[in-house]
N, C-alpha and C. Protein backbone atom coordinates (compact mmCIF):
# COMPACT_ATOMS: atom_id res chain seq x y z
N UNK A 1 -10.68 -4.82 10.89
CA UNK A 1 -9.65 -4.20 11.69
C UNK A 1 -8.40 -3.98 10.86
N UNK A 2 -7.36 -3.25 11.77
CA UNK A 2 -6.28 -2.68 10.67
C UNK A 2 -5.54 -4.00 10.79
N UNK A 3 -4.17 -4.04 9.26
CA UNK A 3 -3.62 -5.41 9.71
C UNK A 3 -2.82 -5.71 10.67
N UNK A 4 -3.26 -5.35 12.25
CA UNK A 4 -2.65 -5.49 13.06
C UNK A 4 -3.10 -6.96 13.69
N UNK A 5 -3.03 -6.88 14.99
CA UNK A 5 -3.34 -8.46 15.68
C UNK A 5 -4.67 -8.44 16.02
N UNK A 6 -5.40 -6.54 15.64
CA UNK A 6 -6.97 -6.78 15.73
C UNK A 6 -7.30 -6.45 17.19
N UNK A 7 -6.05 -6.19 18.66
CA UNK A 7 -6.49 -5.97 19.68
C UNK A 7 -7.09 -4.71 19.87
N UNK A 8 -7.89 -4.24 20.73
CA UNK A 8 -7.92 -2.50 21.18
C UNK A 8 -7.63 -2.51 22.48
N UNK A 9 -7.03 -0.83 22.20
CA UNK A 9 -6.80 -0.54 24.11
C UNK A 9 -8.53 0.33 24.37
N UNK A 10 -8.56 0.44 25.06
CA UNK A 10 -9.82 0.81 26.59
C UNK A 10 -9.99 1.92 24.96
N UNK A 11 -10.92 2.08 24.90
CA UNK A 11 -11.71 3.30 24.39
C UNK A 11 -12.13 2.68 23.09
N UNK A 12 -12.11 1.18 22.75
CA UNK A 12 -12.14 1.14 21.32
C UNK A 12 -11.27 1.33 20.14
N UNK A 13 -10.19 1.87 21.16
CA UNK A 13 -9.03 2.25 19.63
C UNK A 13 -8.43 1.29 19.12
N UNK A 14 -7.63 1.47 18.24
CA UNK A 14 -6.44 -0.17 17.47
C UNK A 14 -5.72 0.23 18.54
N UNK A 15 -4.71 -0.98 19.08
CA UNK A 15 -3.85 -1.18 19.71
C UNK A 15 -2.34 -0.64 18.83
N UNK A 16 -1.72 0.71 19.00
CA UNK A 16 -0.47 1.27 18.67
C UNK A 16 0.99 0.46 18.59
N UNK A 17 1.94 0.51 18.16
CA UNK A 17 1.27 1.09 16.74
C UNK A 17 0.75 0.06 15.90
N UNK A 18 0.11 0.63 14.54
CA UNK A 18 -0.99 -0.18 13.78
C UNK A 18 -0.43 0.11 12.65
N UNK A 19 -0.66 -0.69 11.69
CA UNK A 19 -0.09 -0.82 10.52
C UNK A 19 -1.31 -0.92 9.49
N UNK A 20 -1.66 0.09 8.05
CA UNK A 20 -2.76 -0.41 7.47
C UNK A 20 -2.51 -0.47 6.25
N UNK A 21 -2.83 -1.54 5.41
CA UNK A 21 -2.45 -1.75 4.18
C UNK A 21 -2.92 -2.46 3.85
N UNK A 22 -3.64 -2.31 2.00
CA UNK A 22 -4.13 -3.46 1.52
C UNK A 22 -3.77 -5.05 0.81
N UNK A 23 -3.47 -5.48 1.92
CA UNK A 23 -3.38 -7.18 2.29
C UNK A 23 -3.48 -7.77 0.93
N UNK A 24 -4.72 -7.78 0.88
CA UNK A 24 -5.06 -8.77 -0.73
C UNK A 24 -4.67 -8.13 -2.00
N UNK A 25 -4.19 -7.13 -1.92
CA UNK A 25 -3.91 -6.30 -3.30
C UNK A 25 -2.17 -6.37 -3.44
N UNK A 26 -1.65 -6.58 -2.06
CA UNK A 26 -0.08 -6.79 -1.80
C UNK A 26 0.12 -7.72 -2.22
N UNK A 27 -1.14 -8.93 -1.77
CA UNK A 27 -0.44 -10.53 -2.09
C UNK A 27 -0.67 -10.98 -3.11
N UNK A 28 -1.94 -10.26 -4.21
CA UNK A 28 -1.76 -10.24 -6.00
C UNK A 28 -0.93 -10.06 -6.32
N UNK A 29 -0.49 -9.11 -6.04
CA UNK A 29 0.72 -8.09 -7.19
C UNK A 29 2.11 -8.74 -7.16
N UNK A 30 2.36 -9.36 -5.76
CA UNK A 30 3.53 -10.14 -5.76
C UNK A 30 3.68 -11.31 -6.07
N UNK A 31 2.14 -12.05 -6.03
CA UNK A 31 2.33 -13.50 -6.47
C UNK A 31 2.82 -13.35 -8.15
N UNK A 32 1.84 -12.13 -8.63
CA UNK A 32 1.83 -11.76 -9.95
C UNK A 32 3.37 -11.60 -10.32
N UNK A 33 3.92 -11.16 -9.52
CA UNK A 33 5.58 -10.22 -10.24
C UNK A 33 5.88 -11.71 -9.64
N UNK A 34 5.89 -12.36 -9.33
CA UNK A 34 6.99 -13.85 -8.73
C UNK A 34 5.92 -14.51 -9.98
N UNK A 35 5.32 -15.11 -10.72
CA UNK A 35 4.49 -15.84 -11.84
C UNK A 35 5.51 -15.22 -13.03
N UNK A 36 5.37 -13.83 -13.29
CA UNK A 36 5.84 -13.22 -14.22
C UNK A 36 7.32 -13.12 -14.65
N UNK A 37 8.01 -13.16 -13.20
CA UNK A 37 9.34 -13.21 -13.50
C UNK A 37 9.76 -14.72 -13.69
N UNK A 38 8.98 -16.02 -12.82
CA UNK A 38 9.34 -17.02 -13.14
C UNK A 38 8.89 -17.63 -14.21
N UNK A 39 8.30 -17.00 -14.87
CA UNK A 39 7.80 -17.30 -16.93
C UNK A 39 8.63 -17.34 -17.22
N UNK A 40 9.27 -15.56 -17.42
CA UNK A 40 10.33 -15.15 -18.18
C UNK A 40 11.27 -15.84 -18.17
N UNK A 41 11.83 -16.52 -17.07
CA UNK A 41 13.27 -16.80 -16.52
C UNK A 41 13.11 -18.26 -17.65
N UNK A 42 12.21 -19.05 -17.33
CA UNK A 42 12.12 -20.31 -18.12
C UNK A 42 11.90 -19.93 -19.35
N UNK A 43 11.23 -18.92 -19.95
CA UNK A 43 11.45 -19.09 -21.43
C UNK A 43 12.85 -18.80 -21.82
N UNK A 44 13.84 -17.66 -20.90
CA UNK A 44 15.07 -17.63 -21.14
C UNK A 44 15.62 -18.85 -21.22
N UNK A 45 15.87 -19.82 -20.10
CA UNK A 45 16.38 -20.65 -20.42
C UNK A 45 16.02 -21.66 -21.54
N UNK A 46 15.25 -21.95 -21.51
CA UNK A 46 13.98 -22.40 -23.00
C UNK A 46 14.51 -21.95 -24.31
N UNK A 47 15.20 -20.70 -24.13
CA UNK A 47 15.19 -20.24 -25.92
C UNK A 47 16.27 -21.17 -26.65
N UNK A 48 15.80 -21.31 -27.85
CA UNK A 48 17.29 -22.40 -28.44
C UNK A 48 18.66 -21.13 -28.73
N UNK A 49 19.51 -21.95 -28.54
CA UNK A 49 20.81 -21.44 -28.59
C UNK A 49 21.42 -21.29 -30.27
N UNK A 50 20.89 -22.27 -31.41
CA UNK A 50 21.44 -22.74 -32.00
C UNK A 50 20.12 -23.00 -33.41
N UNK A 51 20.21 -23.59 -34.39
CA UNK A 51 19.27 -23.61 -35.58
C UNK A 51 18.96 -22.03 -36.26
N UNK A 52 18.14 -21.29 -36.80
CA UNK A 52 17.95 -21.13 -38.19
C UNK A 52 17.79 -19.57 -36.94
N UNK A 53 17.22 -19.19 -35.69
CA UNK A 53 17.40 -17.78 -35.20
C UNK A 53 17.52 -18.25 -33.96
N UNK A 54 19.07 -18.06 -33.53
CA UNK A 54 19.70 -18.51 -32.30
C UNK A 54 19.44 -17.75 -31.26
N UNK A 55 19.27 -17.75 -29.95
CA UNK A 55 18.86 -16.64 -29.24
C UNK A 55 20.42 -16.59 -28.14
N UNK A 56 21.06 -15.42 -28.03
CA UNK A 56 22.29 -15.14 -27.55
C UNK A 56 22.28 -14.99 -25.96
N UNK A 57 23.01 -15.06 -25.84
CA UNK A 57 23.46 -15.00 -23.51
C UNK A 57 22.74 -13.15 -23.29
N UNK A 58 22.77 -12.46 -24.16
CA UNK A 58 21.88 -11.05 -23.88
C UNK A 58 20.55 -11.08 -24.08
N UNK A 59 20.48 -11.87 -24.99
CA UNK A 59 19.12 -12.40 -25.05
C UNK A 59 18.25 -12.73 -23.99
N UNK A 60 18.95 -14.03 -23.46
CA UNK A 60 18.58 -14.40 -22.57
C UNK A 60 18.68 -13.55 -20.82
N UNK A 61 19.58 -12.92 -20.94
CA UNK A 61 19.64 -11.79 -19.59
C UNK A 61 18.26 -10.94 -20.04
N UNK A 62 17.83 -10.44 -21.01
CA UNK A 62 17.26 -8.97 -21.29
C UNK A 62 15.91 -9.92 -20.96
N UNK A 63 15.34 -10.89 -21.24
CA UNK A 63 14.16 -11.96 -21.02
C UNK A 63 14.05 -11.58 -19.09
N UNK A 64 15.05 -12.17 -18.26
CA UNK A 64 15.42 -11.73 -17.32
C UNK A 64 15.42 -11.04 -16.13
N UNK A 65 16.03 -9.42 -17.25
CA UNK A 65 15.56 -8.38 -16.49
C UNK A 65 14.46 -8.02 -16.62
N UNK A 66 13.64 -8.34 -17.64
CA UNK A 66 12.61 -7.81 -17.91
C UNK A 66 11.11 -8.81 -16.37
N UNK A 67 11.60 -9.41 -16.31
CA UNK A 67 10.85 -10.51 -14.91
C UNK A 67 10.99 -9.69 -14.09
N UNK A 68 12.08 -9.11 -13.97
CA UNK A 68 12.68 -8.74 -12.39
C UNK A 68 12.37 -7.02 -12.63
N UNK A 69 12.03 -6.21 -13.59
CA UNK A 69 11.52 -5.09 -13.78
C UNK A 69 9.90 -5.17 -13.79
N UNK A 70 9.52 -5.73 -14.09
CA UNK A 70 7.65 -6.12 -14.00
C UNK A 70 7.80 -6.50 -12.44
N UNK A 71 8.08 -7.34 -11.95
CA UNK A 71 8.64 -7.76 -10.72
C UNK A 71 8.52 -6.13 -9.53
N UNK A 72 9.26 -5.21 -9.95
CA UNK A 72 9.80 -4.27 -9.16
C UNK A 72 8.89 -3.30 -9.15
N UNK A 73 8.35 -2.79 -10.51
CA UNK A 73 7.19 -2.03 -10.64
C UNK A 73 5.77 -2.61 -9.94
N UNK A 74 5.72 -3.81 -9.82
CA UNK A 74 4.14 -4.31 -9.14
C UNK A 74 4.70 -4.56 -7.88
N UNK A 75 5.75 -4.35 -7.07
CA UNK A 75 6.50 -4.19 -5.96
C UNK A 75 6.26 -3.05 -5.51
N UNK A 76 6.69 -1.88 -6.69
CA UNK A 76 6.04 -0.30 -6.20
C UNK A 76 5.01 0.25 -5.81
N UNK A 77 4.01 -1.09 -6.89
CA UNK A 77 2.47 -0.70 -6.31
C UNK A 77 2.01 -0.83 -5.71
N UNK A 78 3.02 -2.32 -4.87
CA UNK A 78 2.69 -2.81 -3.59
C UNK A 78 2.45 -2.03 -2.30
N UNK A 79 3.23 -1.30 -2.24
CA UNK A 79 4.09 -0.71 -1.69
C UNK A 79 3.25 0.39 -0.15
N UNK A 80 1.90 1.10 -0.78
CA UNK A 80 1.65 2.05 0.17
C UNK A 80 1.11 1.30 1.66
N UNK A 81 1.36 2.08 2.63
CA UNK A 81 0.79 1.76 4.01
C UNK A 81 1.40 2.77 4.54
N UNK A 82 0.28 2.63 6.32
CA UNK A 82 0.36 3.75 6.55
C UNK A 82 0.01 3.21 7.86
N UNK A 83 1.56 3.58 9.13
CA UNK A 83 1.82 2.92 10.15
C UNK A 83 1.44 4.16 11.51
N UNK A 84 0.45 3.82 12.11
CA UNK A 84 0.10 4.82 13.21
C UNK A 84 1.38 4.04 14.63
N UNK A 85 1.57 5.26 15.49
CA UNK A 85 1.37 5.43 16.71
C UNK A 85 1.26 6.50 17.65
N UNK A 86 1.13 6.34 18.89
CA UNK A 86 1.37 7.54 19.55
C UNK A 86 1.73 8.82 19.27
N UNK A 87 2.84 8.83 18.22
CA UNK A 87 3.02 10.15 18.28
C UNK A 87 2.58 10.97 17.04
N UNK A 88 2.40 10.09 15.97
CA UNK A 88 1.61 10.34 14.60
C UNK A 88 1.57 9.44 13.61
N UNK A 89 1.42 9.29 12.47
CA UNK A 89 0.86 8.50 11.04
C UNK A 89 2.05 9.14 10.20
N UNK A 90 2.82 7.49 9.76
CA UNK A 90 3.76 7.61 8.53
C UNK A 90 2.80 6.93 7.59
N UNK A 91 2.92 8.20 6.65
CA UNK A 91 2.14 7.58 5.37
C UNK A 91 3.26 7.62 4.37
N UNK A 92 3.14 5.91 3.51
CA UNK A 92 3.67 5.65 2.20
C UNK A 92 3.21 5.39 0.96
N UNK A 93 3.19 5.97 0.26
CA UNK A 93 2.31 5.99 -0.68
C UNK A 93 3.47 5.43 -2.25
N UNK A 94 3.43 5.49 -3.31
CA UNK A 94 4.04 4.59 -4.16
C UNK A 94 5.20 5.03 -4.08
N UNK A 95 5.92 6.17 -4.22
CA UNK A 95 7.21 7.10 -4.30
C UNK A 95 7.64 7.92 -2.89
N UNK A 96 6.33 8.44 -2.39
CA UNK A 96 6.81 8.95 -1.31
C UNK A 96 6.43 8.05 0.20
N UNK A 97 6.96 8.84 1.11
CA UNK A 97 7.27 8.99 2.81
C UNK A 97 6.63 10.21 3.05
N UNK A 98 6.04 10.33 3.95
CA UNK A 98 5.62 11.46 4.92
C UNK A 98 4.82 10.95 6.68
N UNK A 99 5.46 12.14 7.30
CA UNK A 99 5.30 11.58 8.83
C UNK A 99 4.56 12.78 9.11
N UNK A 100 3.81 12.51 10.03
CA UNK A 100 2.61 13.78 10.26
C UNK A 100 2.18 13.43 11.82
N UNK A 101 2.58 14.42 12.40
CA UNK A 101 2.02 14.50 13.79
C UNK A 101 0.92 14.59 13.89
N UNK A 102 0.17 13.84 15.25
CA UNK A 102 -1.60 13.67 15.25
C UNK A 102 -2.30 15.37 14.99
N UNK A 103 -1.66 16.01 15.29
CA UNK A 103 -1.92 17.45 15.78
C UNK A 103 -2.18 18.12 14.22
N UNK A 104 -1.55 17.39 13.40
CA UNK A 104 -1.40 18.16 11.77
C UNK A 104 -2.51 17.50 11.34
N UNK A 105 -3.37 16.57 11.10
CA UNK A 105 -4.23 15.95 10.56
C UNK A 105 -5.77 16.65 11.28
N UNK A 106 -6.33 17.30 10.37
CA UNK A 106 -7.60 17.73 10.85
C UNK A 106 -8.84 17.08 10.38
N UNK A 107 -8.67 16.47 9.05
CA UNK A 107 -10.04 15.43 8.77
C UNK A 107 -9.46 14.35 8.10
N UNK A 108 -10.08 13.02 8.64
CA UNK A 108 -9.89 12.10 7.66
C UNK A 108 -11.18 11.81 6.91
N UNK A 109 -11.05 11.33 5.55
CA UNK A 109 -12.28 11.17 5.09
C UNK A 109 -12.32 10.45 4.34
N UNK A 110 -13.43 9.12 3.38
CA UNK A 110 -13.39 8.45 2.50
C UNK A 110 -14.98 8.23 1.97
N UNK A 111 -15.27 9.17 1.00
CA UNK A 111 -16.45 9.03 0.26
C UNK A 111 -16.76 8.17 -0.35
N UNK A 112 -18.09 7.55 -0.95
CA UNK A 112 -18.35 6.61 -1.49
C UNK A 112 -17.94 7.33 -3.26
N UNK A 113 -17.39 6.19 -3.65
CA UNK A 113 -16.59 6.79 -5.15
C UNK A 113 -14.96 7.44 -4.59
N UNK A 114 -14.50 7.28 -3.76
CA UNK A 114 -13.28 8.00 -3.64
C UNK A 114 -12.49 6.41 -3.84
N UNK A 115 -11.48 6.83 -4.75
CA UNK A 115 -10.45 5.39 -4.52
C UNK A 115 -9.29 4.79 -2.85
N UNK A 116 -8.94 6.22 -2.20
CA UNK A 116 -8.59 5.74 -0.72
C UNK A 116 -8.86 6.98 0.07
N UNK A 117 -8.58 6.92 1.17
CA UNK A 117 -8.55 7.62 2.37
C UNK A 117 -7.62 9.09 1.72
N UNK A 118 -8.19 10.09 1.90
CA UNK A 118 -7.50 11.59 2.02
C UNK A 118 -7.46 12.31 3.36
N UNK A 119 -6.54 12.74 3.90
CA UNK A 119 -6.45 13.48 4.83
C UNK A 119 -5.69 15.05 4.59
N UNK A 120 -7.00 15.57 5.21
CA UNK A 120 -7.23 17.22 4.87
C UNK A 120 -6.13 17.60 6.48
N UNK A 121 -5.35 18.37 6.02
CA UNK A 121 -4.13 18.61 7.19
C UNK A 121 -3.92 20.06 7.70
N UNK A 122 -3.63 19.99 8.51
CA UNK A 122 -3.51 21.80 9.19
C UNK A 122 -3.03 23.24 8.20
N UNK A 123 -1.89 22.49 7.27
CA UNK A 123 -1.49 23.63 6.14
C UNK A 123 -2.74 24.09 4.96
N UNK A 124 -3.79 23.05 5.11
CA UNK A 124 -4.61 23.42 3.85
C UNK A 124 -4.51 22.22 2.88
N UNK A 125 -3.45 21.67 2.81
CA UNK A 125 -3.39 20.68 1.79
C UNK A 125 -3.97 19.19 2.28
N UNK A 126 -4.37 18.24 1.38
CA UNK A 126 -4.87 17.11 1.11
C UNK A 126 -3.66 16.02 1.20
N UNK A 127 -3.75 14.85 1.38
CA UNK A 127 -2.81 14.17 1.44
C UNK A 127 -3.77 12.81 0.95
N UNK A 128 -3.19 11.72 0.10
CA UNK A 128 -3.70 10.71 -0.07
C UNK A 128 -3.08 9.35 1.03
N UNK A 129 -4.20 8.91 0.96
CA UNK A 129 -3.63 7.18 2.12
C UNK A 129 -3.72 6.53 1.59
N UNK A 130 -2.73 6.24 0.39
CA UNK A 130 -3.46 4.90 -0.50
C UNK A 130 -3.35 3.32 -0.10
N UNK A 131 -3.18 3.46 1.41
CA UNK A 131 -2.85 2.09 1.71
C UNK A 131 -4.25 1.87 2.10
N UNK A 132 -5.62 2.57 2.41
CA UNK A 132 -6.73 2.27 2.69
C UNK A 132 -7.41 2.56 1.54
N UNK A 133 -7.44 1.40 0.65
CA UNK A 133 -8.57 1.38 -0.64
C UNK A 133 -9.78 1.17 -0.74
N UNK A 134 -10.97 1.27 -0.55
CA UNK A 134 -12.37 0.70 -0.80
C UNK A 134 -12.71 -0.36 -2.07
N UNK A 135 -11.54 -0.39 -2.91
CA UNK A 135 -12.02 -1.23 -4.11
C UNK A 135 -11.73 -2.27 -4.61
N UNK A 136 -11.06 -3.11 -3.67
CA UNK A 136 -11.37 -4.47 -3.09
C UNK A 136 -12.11 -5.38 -1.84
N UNK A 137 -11.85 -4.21 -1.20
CA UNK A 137 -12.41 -4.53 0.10
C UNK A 137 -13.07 -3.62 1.04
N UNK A 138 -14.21 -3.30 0.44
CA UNK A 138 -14.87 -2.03 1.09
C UNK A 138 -14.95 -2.19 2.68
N UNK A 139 -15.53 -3.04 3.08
CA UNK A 139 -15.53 -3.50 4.44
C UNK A 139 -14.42 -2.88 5.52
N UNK A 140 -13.28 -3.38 4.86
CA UNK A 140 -12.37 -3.51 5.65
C UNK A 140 -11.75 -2.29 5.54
N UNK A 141 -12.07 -1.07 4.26
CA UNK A 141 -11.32 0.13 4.02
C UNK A 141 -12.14 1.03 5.10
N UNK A 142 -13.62 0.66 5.07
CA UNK A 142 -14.49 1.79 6.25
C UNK A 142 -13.94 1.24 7.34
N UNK A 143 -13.59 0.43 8.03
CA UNK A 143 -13.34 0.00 9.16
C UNK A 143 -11.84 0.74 9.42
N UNK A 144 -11.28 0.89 8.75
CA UNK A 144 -9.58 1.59 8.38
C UNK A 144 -9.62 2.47 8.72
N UNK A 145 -10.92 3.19 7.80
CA UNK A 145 -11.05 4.52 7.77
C UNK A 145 -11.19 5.06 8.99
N UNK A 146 -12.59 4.40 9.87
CA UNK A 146 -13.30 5.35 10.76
C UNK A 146 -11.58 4.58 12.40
N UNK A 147 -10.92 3.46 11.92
CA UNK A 147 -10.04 3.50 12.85
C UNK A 147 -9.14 4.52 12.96
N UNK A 148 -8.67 5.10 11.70
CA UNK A 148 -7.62 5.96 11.48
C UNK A 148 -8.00 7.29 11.91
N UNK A 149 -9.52 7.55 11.69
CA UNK A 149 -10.48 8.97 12.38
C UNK A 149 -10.14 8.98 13.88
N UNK A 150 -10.45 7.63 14.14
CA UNK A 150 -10.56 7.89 15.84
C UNK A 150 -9.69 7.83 16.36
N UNK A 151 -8.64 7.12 15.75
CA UNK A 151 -6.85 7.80 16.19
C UNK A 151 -6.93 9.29 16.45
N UNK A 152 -7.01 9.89 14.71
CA UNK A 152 -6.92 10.97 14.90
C UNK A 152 -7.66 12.04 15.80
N UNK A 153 -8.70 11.95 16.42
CA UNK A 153 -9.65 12.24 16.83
C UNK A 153 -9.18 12.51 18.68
N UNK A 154 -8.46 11.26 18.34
CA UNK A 154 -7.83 10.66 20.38
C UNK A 154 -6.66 11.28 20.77
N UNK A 155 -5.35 11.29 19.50
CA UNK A 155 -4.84 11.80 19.90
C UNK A 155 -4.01 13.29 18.92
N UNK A 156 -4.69 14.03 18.48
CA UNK A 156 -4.86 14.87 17.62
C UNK A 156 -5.70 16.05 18.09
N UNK A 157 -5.62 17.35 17.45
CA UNK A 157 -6.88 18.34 17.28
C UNK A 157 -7.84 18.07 16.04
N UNK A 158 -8.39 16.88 15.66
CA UNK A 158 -8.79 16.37 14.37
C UNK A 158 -10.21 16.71 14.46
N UNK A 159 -11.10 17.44 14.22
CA UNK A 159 -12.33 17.19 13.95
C UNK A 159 -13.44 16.15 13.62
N UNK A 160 -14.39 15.39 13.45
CA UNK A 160 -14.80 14.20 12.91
C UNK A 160 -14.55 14.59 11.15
N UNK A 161 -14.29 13.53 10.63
CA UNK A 161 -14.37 14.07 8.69
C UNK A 161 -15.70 13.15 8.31
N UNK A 162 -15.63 13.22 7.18
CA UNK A 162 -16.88 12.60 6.25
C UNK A 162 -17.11 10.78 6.60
């Protein structure tokens, strides 16, 4: 189920709004950027000040920022999901925002070999969902998938997709 509380209303659907994102790939990347920045920070403080190659107060900041920039970038990657309700699907993906009324989404789809969810939309264009991945957790990305279909499906002009 999506990472919501897992309820449905009457028809089988996720209970609105629903939130979907990959869980275990969020809570790597951040344990990872919190490991990485708290290395850095201790070897900063760690570096000698003094003997034969002294390490300076910029030194030690640039050690630092560099935690808290690895930190921010695996924060970015954290980052996509893609929050249904009633009235349509905000999708976030690493850089962008986009909000899409049920009515604009005509197929959702996720092939075997595709890295996430694409949704084929009323203008012609493709849109990626990279908050529904198959490649940690296949299980739980088809289950995403065919939830996010039957959203679209319920309250949309959406066709069935792949």
């Amino acid at each position: 189920m999506p990472a919501s509380d897992g309820r449905a209303e009457p028809g089988g659907l996720p209970r609105l709004p629903v939130t979907f994102r990959p869980i275990r790939t969020r809570i790597v990347l951040m344990a990872l950027g919190a490991c990485v920045f708290t290395v850095l920070t201790v070897v900063a403080v760690l570096l000698p000040a003094t003997g034969g190659a002294p390490w300076g107060t910029g030194d030690r900041i640039a050690f630092v920022a560099s935690g808290l920039l690895v930190w921010a970038v695996l924060g970015l990657l954290a980052r996509p999901r893609a929050v249904a309700d009633r009235d349509g699907l905000t999708v976030v993906n690493l850089t962008t925002r986009r909000r899409l009324a049920w009515a604009q989404i005509i197929k959702v789809s996720l092939r075997p070999g595709d890295p996430w969810v694409s949704l084929d939309l009323h203008d012609g264009t493709t849109l990626a969902v990279m908050a529904i991945q198959p490649g940690v957790d296949s299980r739980r990305a088809l289950a995403d998938a065919r939830a996010l279909r039957a959203l679209a499906d319920a309250y949309g002009t959406a066709g069935s997709g792949d």
